[in-house]
N, C-alpha and C. Protein backbone atom coordinates (compact mmCIF):
# COMPACT_ATOMS: atom_id res chain seq x y z
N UNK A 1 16.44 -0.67 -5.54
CA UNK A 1 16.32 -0.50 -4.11
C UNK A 1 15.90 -1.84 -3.50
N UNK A 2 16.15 -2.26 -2.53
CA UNK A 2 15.90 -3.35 -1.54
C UNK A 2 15.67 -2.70 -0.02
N UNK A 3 14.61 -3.84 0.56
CA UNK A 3 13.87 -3.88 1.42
C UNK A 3 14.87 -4.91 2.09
N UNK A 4 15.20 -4.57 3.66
CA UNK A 4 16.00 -5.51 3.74
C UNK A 4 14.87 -6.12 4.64
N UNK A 5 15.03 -7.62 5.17
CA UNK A 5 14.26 -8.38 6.25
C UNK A 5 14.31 -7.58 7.37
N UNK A 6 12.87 -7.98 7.62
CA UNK A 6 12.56 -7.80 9.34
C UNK A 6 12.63 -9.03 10.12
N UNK A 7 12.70 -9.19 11.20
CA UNK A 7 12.84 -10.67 11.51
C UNK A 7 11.96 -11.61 11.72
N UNK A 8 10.60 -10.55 11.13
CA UNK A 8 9.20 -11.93 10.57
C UNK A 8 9.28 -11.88 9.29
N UNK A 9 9.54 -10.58 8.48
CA UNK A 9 9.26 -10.46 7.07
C UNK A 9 9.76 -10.31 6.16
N UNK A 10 9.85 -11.01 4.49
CA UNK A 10 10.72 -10.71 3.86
C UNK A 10 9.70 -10.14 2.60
N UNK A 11 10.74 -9.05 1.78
CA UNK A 11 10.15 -8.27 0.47
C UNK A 11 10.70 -8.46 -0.51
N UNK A 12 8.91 -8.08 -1.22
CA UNK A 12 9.66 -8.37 -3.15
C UNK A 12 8.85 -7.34 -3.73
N UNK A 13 9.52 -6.46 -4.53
CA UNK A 13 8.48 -6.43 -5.67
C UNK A 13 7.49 -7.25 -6.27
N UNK A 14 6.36 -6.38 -6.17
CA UNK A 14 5.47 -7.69 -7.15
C UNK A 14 5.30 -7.04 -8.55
N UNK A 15 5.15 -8.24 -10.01
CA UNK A 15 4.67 -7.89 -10.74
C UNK A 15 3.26 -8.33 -11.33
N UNK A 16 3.58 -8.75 -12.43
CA UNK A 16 2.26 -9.55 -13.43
C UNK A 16 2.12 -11.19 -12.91
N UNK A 17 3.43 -11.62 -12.61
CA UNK A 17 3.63 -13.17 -11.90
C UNK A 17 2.65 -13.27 -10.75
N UNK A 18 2.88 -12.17 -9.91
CA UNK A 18 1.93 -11.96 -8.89
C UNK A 18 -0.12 -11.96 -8.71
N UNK A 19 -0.45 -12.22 -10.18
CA UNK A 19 -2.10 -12.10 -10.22
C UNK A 19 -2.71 -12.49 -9.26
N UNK A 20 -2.22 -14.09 -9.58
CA UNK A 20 -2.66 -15.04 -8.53
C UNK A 20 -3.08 -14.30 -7.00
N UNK A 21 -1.89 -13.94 -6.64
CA UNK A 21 -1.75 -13.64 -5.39
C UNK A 21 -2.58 -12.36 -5.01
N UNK A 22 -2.69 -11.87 -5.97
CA UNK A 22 -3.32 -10.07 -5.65
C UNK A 22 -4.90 -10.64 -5.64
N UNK A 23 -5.17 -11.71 -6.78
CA UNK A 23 -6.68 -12.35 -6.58
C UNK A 23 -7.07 -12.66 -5.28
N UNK A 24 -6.67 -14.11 -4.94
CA UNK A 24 -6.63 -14.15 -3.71
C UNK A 24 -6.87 -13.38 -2.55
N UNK A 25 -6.30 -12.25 -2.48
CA UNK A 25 -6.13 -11.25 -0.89
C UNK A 25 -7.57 -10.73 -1.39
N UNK A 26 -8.06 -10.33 -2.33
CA UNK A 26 -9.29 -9.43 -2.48
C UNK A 26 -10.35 -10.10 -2.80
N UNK A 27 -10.32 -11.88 -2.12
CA UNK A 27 -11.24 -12.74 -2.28
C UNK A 27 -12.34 -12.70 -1.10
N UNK A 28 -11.70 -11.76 0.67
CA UNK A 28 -12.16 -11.41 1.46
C UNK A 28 -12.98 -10.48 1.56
N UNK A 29 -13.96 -10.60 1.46
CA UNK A 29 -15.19 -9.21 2.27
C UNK A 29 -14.91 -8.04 2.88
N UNK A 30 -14.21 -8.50 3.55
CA UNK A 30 -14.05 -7.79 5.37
C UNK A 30 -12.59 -7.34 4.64
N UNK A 31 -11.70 -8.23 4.08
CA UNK A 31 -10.33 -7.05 3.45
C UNK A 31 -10.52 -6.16 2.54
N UNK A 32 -11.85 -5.99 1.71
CA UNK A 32 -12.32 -5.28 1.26
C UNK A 32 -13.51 -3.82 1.23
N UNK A 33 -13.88 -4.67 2.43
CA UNK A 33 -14.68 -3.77 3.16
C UNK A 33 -14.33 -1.96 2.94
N UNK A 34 -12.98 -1.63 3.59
CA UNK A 34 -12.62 -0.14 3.41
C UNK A 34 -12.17 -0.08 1.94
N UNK A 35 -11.93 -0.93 1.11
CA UNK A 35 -11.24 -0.53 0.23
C UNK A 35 -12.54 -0.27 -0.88
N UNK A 36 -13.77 -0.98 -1.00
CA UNK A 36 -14.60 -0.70 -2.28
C UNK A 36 -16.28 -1.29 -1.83
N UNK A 37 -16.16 -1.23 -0.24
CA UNK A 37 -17.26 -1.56 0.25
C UNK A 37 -17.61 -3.16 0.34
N UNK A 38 -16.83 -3.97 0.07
CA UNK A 38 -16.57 -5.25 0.74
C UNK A 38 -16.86 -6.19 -1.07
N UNK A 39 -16.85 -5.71 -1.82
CA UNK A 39 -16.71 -5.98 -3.39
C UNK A 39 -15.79 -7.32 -3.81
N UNK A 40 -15.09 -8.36 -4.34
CA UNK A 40 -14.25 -9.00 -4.15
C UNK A 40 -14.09 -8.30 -5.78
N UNK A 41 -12.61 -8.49 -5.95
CA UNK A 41 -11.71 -8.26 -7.40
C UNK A 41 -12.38 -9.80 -8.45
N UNK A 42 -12.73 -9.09 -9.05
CA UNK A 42 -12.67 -10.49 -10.12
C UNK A 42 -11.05 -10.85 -11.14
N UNK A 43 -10.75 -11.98 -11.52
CA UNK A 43 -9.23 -12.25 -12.09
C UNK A 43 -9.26 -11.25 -13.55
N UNK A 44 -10.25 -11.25 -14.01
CA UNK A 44 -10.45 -9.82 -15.36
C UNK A 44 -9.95 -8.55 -14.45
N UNK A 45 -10.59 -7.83 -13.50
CA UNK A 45 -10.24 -6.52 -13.04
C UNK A 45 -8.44 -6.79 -12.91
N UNK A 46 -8.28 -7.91 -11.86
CA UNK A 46 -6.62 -8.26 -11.70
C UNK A 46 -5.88 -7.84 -13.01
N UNK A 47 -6.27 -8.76 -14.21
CA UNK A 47 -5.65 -8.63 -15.43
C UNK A 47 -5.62 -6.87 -16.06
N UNK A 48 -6.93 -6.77 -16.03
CA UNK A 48 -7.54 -5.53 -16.68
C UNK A 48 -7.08 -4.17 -16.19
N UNK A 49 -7.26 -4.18 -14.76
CA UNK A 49 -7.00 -3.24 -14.10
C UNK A 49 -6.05 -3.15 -13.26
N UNK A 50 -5.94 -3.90 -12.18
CA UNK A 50 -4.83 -3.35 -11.30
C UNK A 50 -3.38 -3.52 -11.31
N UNK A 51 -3.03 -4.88 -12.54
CA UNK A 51 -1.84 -5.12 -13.01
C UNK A 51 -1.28 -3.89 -14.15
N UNK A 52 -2.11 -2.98 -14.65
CA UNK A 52 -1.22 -2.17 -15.15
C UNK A 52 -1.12 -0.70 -15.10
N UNK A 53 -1.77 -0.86 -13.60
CA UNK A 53 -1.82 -0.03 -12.97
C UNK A 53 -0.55 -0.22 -12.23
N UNK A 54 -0.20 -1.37 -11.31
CA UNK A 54 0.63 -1.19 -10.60
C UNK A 54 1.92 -1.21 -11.48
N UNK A 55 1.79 -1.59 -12.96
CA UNK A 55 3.19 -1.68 -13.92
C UNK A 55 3.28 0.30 -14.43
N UNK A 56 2.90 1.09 -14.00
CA UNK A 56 2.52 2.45 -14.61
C UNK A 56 3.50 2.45 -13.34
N UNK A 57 3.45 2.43 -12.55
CA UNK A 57 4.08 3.06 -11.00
C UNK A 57 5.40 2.33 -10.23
N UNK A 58 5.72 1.27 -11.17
CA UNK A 58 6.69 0.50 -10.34
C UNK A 58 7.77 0.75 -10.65
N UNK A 59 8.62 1.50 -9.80
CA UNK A 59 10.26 1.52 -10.19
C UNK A 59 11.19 0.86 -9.31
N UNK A 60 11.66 -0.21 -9.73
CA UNK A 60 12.58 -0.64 -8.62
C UNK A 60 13.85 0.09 -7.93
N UNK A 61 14.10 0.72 -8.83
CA UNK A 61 15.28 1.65 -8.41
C UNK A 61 15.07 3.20 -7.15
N UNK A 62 13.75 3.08 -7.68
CA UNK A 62 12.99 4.58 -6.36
C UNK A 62 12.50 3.49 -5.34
N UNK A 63 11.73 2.15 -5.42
CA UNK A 63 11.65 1.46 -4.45
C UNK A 63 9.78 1.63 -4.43
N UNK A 64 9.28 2.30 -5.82
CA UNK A 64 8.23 2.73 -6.10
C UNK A 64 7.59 1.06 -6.26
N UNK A 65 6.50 0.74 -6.41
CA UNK A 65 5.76 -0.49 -6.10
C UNK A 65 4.75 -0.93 -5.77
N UNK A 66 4.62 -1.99 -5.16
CA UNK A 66 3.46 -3.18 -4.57
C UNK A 66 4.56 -3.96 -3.76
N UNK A 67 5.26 -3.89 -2.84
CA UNK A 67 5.99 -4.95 -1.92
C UNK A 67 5.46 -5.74 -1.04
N UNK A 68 5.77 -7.01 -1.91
CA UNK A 68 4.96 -8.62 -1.55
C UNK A 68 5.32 -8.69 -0.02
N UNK A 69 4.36 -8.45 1.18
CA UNK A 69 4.96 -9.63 2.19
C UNK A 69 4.83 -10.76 2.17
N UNK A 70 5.60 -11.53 2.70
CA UNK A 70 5.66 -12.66 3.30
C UNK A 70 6.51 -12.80 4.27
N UNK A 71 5.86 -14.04 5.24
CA UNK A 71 6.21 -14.50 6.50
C UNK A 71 7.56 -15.22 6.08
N UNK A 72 8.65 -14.69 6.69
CA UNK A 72 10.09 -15.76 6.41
C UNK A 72 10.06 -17.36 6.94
N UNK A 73 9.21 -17.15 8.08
CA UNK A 73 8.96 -18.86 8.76
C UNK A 73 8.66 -19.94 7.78
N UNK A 74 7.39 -19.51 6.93
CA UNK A 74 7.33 -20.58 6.38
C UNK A 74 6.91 -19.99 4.29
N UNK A 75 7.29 -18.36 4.46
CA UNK A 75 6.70 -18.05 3.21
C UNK A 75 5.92 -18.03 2.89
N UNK A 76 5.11 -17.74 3.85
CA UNK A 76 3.24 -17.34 3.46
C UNK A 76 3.19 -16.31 2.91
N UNK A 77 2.38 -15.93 1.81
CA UNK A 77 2.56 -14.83 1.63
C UNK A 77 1.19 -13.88 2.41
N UNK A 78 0.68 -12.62 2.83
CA UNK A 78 0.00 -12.07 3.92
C UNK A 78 -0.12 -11.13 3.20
N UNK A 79 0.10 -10.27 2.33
CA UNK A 79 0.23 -8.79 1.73
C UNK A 79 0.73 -8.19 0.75
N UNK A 80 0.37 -7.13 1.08
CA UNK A 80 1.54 -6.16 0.23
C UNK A 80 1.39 -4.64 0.74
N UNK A 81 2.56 -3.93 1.14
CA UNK A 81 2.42 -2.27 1.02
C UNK A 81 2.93 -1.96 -0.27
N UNK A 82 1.91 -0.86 -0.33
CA UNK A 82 2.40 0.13 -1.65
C UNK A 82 3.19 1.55 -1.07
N UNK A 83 3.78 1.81 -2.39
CA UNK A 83 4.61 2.43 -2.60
C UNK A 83 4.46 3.48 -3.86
N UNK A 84 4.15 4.59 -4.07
CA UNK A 84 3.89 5.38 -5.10
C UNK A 84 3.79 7.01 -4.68
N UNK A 85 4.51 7.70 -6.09
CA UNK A 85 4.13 9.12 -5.90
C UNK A 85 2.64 9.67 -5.49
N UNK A 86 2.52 10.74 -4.15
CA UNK A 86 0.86 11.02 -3.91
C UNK A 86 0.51 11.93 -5.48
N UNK A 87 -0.92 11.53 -5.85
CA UNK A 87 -1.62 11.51 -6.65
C UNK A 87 -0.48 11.56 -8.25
N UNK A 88 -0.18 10.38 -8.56
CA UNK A 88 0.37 9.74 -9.15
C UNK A 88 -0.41 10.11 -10.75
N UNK A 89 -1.68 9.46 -10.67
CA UNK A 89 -2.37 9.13 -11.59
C UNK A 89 -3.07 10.88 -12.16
N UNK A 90 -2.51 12.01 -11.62
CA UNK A 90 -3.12 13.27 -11.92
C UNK A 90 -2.18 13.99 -12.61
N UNK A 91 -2.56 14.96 -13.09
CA UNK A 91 -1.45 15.72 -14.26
C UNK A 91 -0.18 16.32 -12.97
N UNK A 92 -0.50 16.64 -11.94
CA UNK A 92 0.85 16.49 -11.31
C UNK A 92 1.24 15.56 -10.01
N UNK A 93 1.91 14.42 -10.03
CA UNK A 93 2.41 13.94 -9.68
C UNK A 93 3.62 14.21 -8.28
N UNK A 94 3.55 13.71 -6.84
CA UNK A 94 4.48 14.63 -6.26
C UNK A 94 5.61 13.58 -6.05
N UNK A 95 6.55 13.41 -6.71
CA UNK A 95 7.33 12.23 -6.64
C UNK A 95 8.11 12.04 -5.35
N UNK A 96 8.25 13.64 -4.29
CA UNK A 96 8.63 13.72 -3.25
C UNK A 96 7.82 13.70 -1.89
N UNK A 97 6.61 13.01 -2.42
CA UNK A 97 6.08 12.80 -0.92
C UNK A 97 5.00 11.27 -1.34
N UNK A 98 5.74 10.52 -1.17
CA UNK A 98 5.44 9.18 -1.50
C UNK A 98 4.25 8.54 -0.13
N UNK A 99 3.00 8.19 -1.57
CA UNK A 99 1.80 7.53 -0.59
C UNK A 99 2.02 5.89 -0.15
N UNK A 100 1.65 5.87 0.82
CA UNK A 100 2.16 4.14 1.58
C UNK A 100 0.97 3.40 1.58
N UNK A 101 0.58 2.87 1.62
CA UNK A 101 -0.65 2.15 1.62
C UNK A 101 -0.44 0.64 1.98
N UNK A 102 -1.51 -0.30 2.27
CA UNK A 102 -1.42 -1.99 2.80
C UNK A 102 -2.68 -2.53 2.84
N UNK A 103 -2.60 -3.78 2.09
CA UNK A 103 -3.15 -4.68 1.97
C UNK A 103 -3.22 -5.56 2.70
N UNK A 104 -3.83 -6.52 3.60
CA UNK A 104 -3.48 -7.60 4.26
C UNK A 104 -4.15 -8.77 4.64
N UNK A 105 -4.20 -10.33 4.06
CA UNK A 105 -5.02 -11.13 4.50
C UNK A 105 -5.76 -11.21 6.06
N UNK A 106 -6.70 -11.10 5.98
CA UNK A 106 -7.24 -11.16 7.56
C UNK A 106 -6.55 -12.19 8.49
N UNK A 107 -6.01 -12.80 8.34
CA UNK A 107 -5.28 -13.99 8.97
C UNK A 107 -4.28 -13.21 9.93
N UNK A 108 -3.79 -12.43 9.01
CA UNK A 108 -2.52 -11.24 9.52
C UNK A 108 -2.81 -10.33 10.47
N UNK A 109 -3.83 -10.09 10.14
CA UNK A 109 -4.46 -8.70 11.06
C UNK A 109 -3.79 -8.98 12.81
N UNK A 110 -3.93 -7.86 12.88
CA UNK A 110 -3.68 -7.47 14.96
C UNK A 110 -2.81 -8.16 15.04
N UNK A 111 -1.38 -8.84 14.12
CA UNK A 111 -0.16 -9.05 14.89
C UNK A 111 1.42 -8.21 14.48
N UNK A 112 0.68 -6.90 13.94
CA UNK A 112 1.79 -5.74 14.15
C UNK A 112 2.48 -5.76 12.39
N UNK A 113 2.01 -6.80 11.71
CA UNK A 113 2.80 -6.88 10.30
C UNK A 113 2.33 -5.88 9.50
N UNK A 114 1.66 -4.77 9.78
CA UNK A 114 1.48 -3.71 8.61
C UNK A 114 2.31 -2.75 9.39
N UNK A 115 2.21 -2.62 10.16
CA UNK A 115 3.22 -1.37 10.63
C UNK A 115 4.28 -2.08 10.59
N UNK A 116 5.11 -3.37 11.09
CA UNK A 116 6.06 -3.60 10.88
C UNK A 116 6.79 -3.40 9.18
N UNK A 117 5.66 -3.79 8.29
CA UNK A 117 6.52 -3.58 7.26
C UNK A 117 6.52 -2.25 6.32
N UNK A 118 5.21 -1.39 7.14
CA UNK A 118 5.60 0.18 5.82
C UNK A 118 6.49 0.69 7.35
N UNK A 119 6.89 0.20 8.21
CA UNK A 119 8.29 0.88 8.84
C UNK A 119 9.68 0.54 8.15
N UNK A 120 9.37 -0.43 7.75
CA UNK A 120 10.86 -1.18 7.03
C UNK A 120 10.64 -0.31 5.93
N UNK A 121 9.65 -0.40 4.56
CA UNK A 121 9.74 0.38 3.75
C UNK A 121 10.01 2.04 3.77
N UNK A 122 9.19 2.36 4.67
CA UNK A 122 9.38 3.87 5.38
C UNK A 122 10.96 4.62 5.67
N UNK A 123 11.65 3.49 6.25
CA UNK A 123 13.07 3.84 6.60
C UNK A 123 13.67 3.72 5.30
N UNK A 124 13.61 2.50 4.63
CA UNK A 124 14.23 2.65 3.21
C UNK A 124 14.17 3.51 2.28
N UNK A 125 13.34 3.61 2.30
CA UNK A 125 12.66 5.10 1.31
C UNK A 125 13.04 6.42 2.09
N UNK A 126 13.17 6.72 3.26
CA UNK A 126 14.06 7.78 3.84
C UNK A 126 15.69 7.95 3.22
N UNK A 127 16.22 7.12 3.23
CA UNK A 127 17.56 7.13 2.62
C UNK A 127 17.97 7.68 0.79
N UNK A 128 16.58 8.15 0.57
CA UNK A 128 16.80 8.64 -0.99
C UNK A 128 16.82 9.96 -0.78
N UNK A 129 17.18 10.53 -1.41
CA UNK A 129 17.29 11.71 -1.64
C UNK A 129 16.10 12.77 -2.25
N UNK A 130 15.14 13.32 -1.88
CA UNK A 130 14.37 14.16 -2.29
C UNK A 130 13.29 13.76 -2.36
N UNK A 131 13.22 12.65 -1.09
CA UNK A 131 11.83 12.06 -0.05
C UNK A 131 11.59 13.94 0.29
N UNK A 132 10.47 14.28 0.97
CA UNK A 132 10.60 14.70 1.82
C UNK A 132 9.09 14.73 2.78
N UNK A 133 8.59 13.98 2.22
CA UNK A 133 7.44 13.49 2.69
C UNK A 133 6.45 12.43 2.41
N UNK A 134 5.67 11.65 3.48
CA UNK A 134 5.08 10.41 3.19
C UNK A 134 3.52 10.73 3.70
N UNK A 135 2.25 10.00 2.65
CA UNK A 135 1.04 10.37 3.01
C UNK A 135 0.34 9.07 2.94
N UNK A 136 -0.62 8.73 4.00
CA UNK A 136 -1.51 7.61 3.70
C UNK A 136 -3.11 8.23 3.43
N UNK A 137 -3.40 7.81 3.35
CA UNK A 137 -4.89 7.96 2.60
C UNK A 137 -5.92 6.50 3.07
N UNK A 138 -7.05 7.28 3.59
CA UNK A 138 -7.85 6.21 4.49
C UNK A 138 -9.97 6.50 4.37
N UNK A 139 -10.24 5.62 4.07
CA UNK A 139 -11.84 5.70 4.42
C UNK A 139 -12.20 6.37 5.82
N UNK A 140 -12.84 7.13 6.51
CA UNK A 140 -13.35 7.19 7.36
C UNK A 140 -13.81 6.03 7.84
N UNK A 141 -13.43 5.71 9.35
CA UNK A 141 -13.68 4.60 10.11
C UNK A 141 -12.72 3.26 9.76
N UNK A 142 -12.11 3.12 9.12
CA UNK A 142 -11.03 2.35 9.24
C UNK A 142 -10.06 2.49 10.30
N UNK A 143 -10.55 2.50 11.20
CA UNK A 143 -9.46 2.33 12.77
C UNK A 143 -7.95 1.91 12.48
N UNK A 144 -8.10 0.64 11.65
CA UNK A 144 -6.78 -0.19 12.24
C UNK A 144 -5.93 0.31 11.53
N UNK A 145 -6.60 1.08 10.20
CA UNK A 145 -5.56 1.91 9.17
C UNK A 145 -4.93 3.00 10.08
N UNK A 146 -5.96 3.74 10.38
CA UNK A 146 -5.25 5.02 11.07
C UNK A 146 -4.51 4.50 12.08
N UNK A 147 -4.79 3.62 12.74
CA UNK A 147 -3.69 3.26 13.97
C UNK A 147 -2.40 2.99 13.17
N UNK A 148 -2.13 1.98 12.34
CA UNK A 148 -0.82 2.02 11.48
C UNK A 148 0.03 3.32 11.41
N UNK A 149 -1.10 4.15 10.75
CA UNK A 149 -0.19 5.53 9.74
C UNK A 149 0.20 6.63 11.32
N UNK A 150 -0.64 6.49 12.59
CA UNK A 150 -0.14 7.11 13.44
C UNK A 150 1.10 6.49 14.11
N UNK A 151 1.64 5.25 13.92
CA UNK A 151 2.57 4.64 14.26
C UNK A 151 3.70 4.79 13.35
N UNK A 152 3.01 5.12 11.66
CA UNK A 152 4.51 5.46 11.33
C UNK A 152 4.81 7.13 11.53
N UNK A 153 3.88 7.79 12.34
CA UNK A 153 4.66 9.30 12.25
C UNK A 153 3.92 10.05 11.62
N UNK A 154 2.72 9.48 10.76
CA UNK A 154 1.89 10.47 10.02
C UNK A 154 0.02 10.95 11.06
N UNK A 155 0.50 11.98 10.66
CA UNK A 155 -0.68 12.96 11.49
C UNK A 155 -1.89 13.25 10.37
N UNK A 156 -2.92 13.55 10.79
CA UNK A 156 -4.18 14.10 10.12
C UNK A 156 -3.73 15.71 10.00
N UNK A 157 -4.71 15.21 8.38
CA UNK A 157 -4.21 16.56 7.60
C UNK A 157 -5.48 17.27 6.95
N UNK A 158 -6.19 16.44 6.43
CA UNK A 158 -7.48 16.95 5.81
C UNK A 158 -8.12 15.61 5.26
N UNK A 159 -9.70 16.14 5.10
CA UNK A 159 -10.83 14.81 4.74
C UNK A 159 -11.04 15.92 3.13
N UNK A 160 -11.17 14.90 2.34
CA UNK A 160 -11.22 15.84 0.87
C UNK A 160 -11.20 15.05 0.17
N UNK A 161 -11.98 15.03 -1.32
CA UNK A 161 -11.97 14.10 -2.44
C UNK A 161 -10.93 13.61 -3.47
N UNK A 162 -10.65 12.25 -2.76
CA UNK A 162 -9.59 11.69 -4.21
C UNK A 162 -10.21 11.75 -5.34
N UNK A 163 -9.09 12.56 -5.92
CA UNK A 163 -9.45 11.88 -7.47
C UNK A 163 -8.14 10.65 -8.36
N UNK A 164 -9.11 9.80 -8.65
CA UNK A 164 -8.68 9.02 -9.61
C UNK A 164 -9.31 8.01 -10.54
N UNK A 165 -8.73 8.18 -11.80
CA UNK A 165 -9.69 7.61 -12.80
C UNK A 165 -10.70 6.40 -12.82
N UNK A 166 -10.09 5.16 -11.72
CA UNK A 166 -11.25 4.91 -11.15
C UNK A 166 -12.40 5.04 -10.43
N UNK A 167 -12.45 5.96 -9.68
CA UNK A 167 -13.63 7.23 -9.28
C UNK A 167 -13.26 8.02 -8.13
N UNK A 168 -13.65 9.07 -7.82
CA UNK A 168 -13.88 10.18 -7.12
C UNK A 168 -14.00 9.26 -5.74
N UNK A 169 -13.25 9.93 -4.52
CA UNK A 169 -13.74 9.12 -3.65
C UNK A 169 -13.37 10.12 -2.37
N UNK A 170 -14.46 10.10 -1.34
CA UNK A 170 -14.03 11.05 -0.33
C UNK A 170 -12.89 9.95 0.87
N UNK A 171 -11.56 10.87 1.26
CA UNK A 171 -10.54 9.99 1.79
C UNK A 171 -10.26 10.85 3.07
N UNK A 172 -9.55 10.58 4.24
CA UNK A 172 -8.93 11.11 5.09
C UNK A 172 -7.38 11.20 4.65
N UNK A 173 -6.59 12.18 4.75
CA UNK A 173 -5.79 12.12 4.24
C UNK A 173 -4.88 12.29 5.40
N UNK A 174 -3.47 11.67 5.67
CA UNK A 174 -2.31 11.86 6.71
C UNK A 174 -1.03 12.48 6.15
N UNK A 175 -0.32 12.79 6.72
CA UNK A 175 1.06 12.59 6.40
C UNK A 175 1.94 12.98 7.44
N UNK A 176 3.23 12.67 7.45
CA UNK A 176 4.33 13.34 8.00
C UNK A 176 4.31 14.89 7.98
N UNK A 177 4.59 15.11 9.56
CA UNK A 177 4.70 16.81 9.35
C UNK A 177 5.84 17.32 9.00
């Protein structure tokens, strides 16, 4: 599957090549803030943890992933949305209602590039066959998240505990109605 350009942004799958880059974004406080209480990733967790994590979930052909943004102007890279079956990591898996999620250097923030690009992904991933629903998943009080996921179409659904093997975590949950 391919992501085609937006006319700020272009996509890639990311893999293991990508460490570097996944280090980096979670070198911020404040980009971390909703995600683990403002914690930074150390390059062991990168290695250890989230690289084979995101290699458990990546199918290029479903369009399943970590899709690298970057700025086409000059190839900065700014992000990544994910892409994965909701609760993936649990004995059932819903391969038809795919969770969206985004990452994004603070640099990026407030100029429309997270909604611009899980809309690009969003539409792409519409064109498969036996989508039939998309969910984001959010901390309480993360504003700028929920403003995103209400822009792509997803509504509040319930506040209730993720589970996943990295820990239990209470989430707001959205999706498409």
């Amino acid at each position: 599957m391919k992501i085609e350009d937006t006319s700020r942004l272009a996509f890639a799958l990311m893999n293991e090549d990508d460490a570097e880059l996944l280090f980096q974004l979670d070198q911020d406080p404040e980009v971390m803030r909703y995600i683990n209480g403002g914690h930074m990733t150390t390059m062991k967790e990168i290695h250890e943890v989230s690289l084979p994590r995101l290699k458990s979930y990546t199918d290029p052909q479903t369009g399943w992933g970590m899709w690298k943004l970057t700025i086409k102007e000059d190839n900065t890279f700014i992000g990544w949305v994910l892409v994965r079956p909701m609760d993936f990591f649990s004995d059932n898996p819903q391969p038809h209602n795919l969770e969206l999620g985004w990452r994004l250097m603070r640099k990026a923030w407030g100029k429309g590039y997270a909604t611009e690009a899980a809309l690009a992904i969003k539409n792409a991933l519409v064109e498969q066959q036996g989508i039939t629903q998309f969910s984001a998943l959010v901390i309480d009080g993360n504003d700028a998240s929920v403003n995103v996921m209400t822009k792509l179409g997803l509504q509040y659904l319930k506040t209730d505990i993720h589970k996943d093997p990295m820990g239990d975590i209470e989430l707001l949950y959205y999706q498409t109605p």
